[in-house]
Protein backbone atom coordinates (compact mmCIF):
# COMPACT_ATOMS: atom_id res chain seq x y z
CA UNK A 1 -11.14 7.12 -2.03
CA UNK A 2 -8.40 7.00 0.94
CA UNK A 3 -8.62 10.55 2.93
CA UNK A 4 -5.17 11.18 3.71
CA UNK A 5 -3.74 11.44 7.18
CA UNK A 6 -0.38 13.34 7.34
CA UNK A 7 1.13 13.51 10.24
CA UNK A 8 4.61 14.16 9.48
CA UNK A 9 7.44 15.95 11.45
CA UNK A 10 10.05 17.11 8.60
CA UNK A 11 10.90 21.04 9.14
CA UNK A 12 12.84 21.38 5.38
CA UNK A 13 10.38 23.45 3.00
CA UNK A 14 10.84 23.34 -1.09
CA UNK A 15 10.25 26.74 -2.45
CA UNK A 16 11.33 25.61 -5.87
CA UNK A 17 8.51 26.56 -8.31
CA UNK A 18 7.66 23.92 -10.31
CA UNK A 19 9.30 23.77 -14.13
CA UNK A 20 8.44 22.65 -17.30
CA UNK A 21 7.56 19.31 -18.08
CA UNK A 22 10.91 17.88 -18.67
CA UNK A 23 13.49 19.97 -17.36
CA UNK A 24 16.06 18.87 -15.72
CA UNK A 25 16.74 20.19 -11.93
CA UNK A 26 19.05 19.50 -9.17
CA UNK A 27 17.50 17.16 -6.67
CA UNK A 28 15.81 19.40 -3.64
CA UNK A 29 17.14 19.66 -0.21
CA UNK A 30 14.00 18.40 0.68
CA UNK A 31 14.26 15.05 -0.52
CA UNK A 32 12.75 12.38 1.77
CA UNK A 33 13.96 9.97 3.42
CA UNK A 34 12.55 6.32 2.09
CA UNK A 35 13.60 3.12 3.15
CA UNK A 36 11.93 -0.45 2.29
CA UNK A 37 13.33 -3.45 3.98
CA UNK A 38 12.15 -6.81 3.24
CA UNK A 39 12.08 -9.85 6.40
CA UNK A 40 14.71 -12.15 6.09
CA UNK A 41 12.45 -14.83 7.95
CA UNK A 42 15.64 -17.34 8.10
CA UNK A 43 16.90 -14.65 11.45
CA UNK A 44 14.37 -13.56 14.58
CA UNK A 45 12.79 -15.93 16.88
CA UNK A 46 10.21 -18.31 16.05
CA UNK A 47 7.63 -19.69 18.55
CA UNK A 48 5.95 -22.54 16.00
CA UNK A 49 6.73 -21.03 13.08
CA UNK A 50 8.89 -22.51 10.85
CA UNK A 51 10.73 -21.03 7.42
CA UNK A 52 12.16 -22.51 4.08
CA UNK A 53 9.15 -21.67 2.07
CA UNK A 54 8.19 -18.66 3.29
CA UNK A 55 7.17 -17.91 6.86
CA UNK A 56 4.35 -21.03 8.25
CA UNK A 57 2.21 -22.16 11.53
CA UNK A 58 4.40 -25.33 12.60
CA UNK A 59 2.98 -26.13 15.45
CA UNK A 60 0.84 -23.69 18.23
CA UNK A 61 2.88 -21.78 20.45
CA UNK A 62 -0.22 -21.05 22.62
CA UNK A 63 -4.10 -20.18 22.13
CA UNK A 64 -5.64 -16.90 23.05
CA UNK A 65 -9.30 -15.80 22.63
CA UNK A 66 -10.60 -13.55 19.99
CA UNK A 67 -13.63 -11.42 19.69
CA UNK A 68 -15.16 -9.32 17.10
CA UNK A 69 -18.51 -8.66 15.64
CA UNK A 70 -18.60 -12.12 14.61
CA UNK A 71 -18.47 -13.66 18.22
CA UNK A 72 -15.91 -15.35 20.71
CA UNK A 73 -13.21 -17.54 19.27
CA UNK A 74 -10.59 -19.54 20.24
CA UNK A 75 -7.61 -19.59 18.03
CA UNK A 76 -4.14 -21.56 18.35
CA UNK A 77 -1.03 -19.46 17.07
CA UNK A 78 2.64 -18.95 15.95
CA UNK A 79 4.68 -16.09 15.63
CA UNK A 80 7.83 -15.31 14.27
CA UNK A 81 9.21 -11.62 16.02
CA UNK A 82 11.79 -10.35 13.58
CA UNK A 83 15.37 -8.85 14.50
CA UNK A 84 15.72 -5.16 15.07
CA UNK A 85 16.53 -3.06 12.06
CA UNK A 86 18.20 -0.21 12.21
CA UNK A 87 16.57 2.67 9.69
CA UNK A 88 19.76 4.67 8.96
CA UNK A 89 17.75 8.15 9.44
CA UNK A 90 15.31 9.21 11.50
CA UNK A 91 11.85 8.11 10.42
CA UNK A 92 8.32 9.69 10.93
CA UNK A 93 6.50 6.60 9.64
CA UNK A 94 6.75 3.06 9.34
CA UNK A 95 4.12 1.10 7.20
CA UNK A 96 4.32 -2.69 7.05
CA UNK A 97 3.00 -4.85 4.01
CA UNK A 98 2.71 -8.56 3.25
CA UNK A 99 1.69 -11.28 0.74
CA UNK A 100 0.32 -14.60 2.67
CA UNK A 101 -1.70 -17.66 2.01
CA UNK A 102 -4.62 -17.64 4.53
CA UNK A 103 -6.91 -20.09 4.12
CA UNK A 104 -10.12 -20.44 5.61
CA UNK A 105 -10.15 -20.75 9.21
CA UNK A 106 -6.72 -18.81 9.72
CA UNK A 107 -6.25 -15.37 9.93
CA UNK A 108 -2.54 -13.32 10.75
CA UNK A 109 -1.36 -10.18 12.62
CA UNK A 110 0.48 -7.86 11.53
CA UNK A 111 2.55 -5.50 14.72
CA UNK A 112 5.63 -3.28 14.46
CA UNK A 113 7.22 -1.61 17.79
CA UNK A 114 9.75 0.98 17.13
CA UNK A 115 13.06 2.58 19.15
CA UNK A 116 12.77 6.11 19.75
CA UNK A 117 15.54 7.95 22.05
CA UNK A 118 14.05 6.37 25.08
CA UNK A 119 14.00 3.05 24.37
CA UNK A 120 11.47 0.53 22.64
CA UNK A 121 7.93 1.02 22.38
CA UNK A 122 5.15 -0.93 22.76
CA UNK A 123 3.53 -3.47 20.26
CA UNK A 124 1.32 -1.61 17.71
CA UNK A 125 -0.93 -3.89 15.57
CA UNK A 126 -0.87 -2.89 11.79
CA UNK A 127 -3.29 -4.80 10.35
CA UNK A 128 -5.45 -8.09 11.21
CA UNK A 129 -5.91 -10.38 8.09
CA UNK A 130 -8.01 -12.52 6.32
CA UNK A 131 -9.18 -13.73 3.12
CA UNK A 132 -12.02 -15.85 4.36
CA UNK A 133 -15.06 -14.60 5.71
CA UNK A 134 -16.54 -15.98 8.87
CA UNK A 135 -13.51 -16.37 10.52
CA UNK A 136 -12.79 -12.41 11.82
CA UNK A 137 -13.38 -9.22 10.42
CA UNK A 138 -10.62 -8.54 8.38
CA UNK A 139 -9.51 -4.89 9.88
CA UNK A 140 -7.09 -2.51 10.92
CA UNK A 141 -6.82 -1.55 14.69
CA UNK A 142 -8.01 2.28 15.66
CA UNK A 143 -7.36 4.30 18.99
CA UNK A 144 -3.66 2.84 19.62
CA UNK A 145 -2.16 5.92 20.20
CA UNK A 146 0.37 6.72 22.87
CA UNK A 147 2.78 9.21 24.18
CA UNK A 148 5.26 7.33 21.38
CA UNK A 149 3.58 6.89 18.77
CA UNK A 150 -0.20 6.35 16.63
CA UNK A 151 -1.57 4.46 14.08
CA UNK A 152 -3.52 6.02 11.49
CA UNK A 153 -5.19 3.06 9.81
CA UNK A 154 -2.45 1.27 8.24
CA UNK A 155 0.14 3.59 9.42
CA UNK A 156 2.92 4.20 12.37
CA UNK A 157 3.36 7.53 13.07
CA UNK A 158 6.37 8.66 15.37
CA UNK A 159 5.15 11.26 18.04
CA UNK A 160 6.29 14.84 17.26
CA UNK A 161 9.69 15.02 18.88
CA UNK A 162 9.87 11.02 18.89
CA UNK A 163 11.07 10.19 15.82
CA UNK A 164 12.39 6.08 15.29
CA UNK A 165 15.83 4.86 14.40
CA UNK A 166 14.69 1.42 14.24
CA UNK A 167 11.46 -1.05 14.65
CA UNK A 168 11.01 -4.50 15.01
CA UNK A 169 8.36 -6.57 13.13
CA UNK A 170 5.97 -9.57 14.65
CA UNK A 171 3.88 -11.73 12.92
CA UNK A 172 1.49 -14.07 14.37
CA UNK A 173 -0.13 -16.83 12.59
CA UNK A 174 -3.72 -18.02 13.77
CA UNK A 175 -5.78 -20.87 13.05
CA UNK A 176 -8.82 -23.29 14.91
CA UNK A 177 -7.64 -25.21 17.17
CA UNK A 178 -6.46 -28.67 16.25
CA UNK A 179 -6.93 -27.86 13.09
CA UNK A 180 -4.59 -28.83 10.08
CA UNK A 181 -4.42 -25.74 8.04
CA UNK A 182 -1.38 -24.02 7.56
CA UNK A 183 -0.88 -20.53 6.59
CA UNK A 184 2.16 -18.85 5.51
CA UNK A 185 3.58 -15.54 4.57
CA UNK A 186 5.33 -15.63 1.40
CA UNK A 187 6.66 -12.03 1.87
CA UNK A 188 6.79 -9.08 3.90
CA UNK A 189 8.71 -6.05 4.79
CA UNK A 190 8.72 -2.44 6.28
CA UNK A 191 9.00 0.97 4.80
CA UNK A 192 10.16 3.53 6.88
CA UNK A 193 10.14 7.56 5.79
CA UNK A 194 10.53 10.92 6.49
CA UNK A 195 8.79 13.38 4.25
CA UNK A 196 9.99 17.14 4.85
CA UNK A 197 7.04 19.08 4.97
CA UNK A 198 7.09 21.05 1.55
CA UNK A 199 4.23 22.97 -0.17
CA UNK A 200 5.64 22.45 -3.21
CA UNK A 201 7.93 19.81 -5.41
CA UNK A 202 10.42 20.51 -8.07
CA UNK A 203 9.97 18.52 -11.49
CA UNK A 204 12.25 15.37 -11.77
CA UNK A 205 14.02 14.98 -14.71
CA UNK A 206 13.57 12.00 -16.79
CA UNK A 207 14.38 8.49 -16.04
CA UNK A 208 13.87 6.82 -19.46
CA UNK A 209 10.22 5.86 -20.04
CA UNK A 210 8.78 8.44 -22.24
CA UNK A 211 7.23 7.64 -24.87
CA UNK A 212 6.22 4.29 -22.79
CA UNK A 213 2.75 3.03 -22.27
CA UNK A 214 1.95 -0.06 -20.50
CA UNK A 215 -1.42 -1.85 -21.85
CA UNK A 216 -3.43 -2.18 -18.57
CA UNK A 217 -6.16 -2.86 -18.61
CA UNK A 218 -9.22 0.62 -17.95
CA UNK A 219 -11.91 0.03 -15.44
CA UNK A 220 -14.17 2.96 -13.80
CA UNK A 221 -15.32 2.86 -10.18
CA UNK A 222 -17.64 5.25 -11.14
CA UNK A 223 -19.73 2.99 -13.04
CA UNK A 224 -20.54 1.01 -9.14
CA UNK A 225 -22.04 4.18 -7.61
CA UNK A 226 -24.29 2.57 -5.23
CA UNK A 227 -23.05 -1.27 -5.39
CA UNK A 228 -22.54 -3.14 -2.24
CA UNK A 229 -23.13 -0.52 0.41
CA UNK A 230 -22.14 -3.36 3.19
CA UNK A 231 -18.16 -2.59 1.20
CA UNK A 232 -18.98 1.34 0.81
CA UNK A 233 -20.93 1.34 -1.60
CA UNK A 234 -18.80 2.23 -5.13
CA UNK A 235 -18.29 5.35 -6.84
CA UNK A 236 -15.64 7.32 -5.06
CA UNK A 237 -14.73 4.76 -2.47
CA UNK A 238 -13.80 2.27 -4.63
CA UNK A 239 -10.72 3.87 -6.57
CA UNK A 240 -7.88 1.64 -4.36
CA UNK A 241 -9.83 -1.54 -5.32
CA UNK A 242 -10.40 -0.18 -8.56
CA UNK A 243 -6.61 0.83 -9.33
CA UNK A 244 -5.43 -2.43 -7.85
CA UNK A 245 -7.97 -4.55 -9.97
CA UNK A 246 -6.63 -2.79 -12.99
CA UNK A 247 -3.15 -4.02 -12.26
CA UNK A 248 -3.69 -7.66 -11.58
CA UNK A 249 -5.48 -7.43 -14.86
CA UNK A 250 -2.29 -6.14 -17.03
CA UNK A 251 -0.38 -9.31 -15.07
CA UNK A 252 -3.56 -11.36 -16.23
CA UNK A 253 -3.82 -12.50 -12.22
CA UNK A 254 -7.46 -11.12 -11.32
CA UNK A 255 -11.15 -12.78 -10.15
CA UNK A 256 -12.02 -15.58 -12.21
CA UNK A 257 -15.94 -16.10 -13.72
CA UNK A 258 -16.45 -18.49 -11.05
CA UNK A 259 -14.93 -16.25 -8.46
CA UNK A 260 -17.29 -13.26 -8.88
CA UNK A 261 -20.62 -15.32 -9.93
CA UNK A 262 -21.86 -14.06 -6.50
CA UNK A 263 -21.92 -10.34 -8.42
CA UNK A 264 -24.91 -9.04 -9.71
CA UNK A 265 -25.22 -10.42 -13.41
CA UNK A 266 -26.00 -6.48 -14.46
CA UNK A 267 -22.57 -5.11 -13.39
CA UNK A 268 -20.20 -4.20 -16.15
CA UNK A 269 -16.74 -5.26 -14.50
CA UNK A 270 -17.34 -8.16 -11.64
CA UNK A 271 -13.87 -7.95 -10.29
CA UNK A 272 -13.49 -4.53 -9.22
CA UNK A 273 -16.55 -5.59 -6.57
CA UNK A 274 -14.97 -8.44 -5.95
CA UNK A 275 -11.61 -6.57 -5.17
CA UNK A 276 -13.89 -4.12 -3.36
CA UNK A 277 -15.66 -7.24 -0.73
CA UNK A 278 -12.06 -8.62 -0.17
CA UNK A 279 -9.98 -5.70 0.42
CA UNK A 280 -12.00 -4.25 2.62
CA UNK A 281 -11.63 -2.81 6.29
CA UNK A 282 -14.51 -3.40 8.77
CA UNK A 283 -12.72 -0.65 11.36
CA UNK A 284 -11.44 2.18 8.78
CA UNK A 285 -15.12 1.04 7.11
CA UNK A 286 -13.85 1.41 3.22
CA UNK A 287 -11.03 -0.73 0.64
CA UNK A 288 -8.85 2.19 0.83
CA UNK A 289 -5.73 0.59 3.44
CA UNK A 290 -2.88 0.27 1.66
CA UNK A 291 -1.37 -2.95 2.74
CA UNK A 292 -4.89 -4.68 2.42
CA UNK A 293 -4.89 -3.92 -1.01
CA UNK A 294 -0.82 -5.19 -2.05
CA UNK A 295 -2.18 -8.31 0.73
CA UNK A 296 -5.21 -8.80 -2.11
CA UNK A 297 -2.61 -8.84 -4.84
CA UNK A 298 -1.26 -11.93 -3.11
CA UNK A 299 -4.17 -13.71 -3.20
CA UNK A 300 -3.64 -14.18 -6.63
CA UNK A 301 0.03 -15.29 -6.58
CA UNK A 302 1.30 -12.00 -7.00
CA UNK A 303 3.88 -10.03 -4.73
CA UNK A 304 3.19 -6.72 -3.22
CA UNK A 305 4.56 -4.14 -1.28
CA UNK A 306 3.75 -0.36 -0.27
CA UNK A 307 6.57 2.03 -0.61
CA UNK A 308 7.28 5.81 -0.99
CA UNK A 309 9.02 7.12 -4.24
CA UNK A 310 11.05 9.92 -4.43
CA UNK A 311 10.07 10.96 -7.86
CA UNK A 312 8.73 10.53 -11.08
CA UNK A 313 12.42 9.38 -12.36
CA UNK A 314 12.18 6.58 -10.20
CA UNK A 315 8.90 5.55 -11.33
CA UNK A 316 9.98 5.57 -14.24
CA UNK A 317 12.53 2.57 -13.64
CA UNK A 318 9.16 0.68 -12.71
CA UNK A 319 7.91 1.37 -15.97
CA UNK A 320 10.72 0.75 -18.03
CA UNK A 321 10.77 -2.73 -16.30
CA UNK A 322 7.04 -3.29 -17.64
CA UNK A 323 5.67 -2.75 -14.16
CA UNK A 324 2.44 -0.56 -13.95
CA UNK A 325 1.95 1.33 -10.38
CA UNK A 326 -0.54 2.76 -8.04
CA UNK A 327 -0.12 5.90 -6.40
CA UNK A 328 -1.65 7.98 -4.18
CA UNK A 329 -2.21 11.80 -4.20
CA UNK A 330 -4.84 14.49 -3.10
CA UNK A 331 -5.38 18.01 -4.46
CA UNK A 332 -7.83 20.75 -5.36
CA UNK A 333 -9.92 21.24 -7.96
CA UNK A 334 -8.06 22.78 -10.98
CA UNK A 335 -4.64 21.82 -9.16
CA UNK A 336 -4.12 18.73 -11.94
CA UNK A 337 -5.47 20.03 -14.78
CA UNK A 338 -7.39 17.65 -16.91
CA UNK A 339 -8.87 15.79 -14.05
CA UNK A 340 -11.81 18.01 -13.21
CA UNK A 341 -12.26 17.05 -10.11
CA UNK A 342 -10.90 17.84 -6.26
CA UNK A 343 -10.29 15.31 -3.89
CA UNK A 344 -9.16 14.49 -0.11
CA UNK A 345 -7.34 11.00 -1.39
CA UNK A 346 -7.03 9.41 -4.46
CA UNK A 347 -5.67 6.45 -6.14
CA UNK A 348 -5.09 5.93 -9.84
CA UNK A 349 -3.27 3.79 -11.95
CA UNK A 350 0.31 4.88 -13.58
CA UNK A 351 0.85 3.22 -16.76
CA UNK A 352 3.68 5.18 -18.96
CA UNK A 353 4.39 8.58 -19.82
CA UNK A 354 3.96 10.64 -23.21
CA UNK A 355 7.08 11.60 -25.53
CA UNK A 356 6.98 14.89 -23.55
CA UNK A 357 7.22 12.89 -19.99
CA UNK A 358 4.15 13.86 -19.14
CA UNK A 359 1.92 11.01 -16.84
CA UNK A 360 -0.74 8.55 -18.06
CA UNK A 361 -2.95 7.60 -15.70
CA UNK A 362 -5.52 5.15 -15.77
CA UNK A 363 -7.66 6.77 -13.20
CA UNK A 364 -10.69 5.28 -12.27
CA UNK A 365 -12.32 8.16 -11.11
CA UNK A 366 -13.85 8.67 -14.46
CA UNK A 367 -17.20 8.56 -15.98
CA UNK A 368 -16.59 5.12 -17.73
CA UNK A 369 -13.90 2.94 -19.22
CA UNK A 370 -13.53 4.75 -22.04
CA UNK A 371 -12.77 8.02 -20.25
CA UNK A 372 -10.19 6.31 -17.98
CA UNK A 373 -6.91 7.15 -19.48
CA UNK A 374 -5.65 10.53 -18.87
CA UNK A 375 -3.04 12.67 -19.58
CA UNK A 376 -1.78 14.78 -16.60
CA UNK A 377 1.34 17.45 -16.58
CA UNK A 378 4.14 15.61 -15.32
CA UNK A 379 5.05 19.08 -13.16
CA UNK A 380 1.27 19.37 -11.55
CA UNK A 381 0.94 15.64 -10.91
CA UNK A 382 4.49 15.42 -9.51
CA UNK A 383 3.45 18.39 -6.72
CA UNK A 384 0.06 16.68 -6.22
CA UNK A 385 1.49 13.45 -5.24
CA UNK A 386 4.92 14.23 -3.51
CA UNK A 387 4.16 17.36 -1.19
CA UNK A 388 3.59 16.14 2.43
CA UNK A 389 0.01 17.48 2.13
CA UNK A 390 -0.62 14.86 -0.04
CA UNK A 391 0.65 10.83 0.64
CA UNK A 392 4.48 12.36 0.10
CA UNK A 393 4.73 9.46 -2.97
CA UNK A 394 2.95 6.28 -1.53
CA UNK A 395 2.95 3.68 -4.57
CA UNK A 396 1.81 0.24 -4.20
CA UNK A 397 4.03 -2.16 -6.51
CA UNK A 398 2.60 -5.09 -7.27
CA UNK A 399 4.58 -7.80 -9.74
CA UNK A 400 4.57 -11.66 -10.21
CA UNK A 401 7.47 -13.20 -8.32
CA UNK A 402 9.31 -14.11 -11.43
CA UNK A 403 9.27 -10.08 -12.89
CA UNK A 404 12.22 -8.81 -11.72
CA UNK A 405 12.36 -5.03 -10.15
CA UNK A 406 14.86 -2.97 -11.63
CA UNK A 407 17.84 -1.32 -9.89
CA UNK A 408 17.15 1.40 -7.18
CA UNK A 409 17.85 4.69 -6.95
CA UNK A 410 22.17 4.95 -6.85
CA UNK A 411 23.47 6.17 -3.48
CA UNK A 412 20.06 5.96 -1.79
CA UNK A 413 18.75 3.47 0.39
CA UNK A 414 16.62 0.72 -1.51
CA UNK A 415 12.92 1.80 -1.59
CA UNK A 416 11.91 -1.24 -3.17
């Protein structure tokens, strides 16, 4: 489960009533704003870092002391601070995402600052990463908020009447002192949105993929009720993990035997626990961030990124390029039909669409494996997902390097 926060700032309200499952309408005035822009780490300025494979700790820039539950460290570091990028609208949200080797006894930072009308704000930290355990607590950073600007877990949000035209990004490296580890971000990158606020969301027409089903693989996080409570404990707080474990397991990139031999021999599916322990967040206190989850991905070789879609169309294009995605979405009980449940923050699984362009989800929040794939009406899962009471179309996308992402949306600006 990730309880949504939605804090946006949009005025523009869709009164469209939703249509039949594949009509075709015109695109709403409503449409938001979406933007994903990846680092270019060969521009910015680099304090030990270096580039050519990726983003790595050259040589320490400084040390600083670091303290968590876990005690007092010291820690050498190097940070790259990215060029300002300008957004092209004006955004409501930034959320930043990665992929990074981190191996034990390094950690990195992840910190966006943003231009409103009055200048540049402050640093914000967006996430503090680690594989290894021992080292930090891997975690997202609470009670940043400002008279700019807040962070809502994993999330920037532009103060109401504040809204940014463009950010920078900062990434700092840490390891032990003296130590010869190296980490490295392979990738990372920034989307920036504005979701109108909007009740309600017209039905896209299609984009191509129905009659398409994807064979990922179906796993329940129902079936851990009660595992690990030091990670949450299953069940219902386990459907990020869950829906991101089901993906890596399509690409054939998830937990080996040896990995999760630490999992109780009993358990029916090992790597969603595993997925569970090592996307977790010791501040938000549940494997529901966003960016930890795509980060997780990237342990295994895999790229990830959080974005926003605009619309069932364009996942679509995902699909038609073989590439399964997460989403999340919140509604009421009866409000997707076929689900049977209500919910505060959800994420599933989208794996291909019916012959009518209806959605197939593999959603975990089901009584077994068996039960996991579901059939939901493209025109109530649509409203569930896109209106800005719900995540206004957050999708993690999650590919090996070599799988190429189709073209985006024409005339739009690139959301992946």
């Amino acid at each position: 489960m990730r309880a949504l926060t939605v804090l946006l700032s949009g005025v523009l309200l869709v009164t469209t009533l939703s249509a039949p499952a594949g009509a075709v309408t015109k695109p709403g005035a409503a449409t938001p704003d979406v933007v994903f822009q990846r680092a270019d780490f060969a521009s910015g300025t680099y304090e030990g870092t270096t580039t050519g494979d990726g983003l790595a700790f050259g040589q320490a820039a400084g040390t600083v002391r670091y303290t968590d539950a876990l005690g007092t460290k010291t820690w050498e570091y190097a940070r790259w601070t990215g060029p300002e990028r300008a957004i092209g609208f004006a955004a409501t949200e930034l959320i930043a995402s990665w992929t990074a080797d981190v191996p034990p006894g390094s950690w990195m930072q992840v910190e966006t600052r943003a231009r409103n009308a009055e200048g540049l704000t402050k640093w914000y930290s967006l996430g503090r990463w680690s594989y290894a355990e021992g080292d930090i607590l891997r975690t997202s950073v609470p009670g940043q908020g400002d008279a700019d600007a807040s962070v809502a877990v994993d999330t920037l949000v532009a103060a109401a009447g504040k809204p940014v035209s463009a950010y920078q990004l900062r990434l700092t490296l840490y390891r032990l002192p003296g130590s010869s580890v190296t980490p490295r971000v392979r990738t990372s990158g920034v989307m920036a949105s504005n979701v109108p606020e909007r009740k309600t969301v017209p039905v896209s027409p299609g984009g191509g993929a129905w009659g398409t089903e994807l064979a990922v693989p179906r796993r329940s996080q129902n079936v851990h009720q009660g595992h690990y409570p030091e990670w949450d404990g299953g069940g219902e707080a386990w459907c990020s993990p869950t829906s991101t474990t089901m993906i890596l397991g399509y690409w054939d990139r998830w937990p080996s035997a040896a990995d999760t031999s630490w999992v109780d021999p009993s358990d029916p599916n090992p790597e969603v626990d595993y997925a569970a322990r090592y996307t977790y967040d010791h501040a938000y206190e549940g494997a529901g961030n966003w960016p930890f989850n795509t980060a997780y991905a990237g342990r295994f070789g895999m790229d990830g990124f959080v974005t926003r879609l605009r619309s069932l169309t364009e996942l679509e294009q995902l699909i038609k390029a073989g590439i399964p995605v997460v989403t999340s979405q919140s509604f009421k009980k009866n409000e997707l039909p076929g689900a049977g449940y209500g919910t505060n923050g959800h994420l599933m699984a989208i794996v291909g669409f019916t012959a009518s362009g209806d959605v197939i989800a593999n959603d975990p929040a089901s009584s077994g494996n068996a039960a996991v794939r579901h059939v939901y009406p493209r025109a109530d899962f649509e409203n569930v997902w896109l209106r800005s009471s719900s995540s206004g179309g957050i999708t993690y996308v999650i590919h090996p390097p070599g799988h190429p992402l189709p073209a985006t949306t024409p005339g739009l600006p690139a959301n992946w």
